[in-house]
Protein backbone atom coordinates (compact mmCIF):
# COMPACT_ATOMS: atom_id res chain seq x y z
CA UNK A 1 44.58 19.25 -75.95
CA UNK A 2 45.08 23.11 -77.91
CA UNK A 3 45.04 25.80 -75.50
CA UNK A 4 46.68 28.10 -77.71
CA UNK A 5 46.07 31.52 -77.45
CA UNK A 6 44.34 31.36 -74.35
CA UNK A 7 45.07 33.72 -71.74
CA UNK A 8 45.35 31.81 -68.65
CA UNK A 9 47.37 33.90 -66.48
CA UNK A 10 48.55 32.75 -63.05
CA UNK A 11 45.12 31.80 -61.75
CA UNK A 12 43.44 30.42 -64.76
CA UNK A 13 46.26 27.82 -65.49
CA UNK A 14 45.80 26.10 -62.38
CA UNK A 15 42.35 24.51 -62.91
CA UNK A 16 43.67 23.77 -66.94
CA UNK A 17 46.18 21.43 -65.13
CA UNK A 18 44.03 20.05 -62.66
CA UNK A 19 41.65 18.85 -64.96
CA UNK A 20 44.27 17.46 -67.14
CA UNK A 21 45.33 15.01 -64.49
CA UNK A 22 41.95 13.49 -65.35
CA UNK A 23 42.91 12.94 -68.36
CA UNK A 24 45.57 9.75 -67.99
CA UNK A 25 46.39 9.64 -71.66
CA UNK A 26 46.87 12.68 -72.95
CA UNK A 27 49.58 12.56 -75.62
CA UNK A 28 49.73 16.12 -76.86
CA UNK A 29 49.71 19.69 -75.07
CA UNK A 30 49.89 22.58 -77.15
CA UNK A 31 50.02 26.36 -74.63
CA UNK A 32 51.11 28.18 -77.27
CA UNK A 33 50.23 32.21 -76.74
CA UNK A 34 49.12 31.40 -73.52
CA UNK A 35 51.10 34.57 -71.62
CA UNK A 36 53.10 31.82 -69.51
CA UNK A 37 55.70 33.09 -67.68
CA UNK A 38 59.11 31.14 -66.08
CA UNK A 39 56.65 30.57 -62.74
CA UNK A 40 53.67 29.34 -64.93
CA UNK A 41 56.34 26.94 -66.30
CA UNK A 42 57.54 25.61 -62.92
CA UNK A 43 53.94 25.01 -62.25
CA UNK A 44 53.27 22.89 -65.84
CA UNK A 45 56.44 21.22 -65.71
CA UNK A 46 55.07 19.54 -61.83
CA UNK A 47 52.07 18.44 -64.21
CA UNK A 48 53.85 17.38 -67.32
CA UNK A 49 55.69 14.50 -64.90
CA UNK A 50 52.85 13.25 -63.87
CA UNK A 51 51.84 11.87 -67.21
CA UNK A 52 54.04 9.89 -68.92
CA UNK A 53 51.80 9.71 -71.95
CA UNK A 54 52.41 12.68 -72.94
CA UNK A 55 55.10 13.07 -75.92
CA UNK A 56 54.20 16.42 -77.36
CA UNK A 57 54.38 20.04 -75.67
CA UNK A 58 54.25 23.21 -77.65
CA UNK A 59 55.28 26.27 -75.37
CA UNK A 60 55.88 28.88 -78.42
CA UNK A 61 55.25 32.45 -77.92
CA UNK A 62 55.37 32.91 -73.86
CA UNK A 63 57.61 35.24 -72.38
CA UNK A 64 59.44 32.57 -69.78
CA UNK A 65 62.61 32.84 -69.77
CA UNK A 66 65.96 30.83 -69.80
CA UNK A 67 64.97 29.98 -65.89
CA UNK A 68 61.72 28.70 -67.38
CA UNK A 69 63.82 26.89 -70.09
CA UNK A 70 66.07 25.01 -67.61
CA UNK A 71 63.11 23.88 -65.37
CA UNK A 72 62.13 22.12 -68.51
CA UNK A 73 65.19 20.55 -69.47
CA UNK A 74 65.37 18.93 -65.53
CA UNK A 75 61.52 18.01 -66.22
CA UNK A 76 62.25 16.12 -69.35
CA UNK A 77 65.40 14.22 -67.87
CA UNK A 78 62.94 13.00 -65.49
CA UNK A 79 60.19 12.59 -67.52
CA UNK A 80 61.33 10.37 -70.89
CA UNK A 81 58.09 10.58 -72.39
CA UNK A 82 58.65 13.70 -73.54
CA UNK A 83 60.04 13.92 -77.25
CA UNK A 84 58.93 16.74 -78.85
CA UNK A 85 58.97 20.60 -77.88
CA UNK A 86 58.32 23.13 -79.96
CA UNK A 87 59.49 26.83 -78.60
CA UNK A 88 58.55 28.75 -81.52
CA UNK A 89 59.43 32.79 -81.00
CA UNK A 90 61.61 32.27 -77.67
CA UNK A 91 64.89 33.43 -77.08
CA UNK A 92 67.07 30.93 -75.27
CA UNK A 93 71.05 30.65 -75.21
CA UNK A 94 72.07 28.43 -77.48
CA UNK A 95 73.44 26.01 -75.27
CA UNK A 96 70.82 25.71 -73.38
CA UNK A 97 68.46 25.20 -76.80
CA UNK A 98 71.13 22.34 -77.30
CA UNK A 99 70.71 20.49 -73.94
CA UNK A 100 67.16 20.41 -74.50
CA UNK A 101 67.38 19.26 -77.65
CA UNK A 102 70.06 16.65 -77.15
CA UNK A 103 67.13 15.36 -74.04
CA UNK A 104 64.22 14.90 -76.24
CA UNK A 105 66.54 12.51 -78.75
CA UNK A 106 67.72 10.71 -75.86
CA UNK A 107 63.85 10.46 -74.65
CA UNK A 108 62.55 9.77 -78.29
CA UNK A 109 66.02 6.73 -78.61
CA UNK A 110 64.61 5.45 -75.01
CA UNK A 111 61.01 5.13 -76.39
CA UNK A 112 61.93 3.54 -79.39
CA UNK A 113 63.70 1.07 -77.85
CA UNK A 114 60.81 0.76 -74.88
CA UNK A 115 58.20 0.07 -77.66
CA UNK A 116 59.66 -2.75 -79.80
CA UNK A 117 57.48 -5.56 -81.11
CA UNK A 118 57.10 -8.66 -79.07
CA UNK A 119 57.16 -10.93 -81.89
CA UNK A 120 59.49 -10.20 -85.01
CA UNK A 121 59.64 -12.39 -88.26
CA UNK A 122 63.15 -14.43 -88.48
CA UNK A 123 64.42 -14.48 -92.00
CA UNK A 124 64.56 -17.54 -93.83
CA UNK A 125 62.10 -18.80 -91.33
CA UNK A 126 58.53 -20.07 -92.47
């Protein structure tokens, strides 16, 4: 679902998440430009976990800050669907950059791993 460069502001993103809980397997969620702010995160983040289809979130250009960024990080370690982020044109410490980071390769090793075939070929075997 793109939402970019909507203004949603802290009443409009509200019904934007409740209808997204009708929507059981969404995969991708792109808010870019959206004017979300460290509280409007708090309140996606409670939505993101309750969708564990979802692998793809693109936050880039909100002013949130690192409090915003750290609410995310405990979201993802709780929510291993999660793999990719993109934070395009956000300012985060570095180390906290780097925890989030080293979560979504942890998530994206854990989904790898949960979706292996069923059946695989032996070799040598006919």
């Amino acid at each position: 679902v793109d939402l970019s460069k909507m203004y949603l502001g802290p009443l409009g993103i509200l019904p934007v998440l409740a209808v997204l809980h009708l929507l059981p397997d969404l995969r991708r969620l792109d808010l870019s430009y959206c004017q979300l702010t460290s509280a409007h995160i708090s309140i996606v983040a409670r939505c993101i976990h309750k969708h564990p289809s979802l692998t793809h979130l693109n936050l880039s250009h909100n002013p949130f800050s690192s409090l915003g960024a750290q609410i995310l990080y405990e979201t993802f370690c709780a929510t291993p669907s999660i793999t990719h982020l993109t934070l395009n044109g956000i300012e985060l410490l570095p180390t906290l950059r780097e925890k989030i980071e080293k979560i979504l390769a942890v998530n994206a090793g854990h989904r790898k791993r949960q979706f292996k075939p069923l059946l695989r070929e032996e070799a040598g075997t006919e």
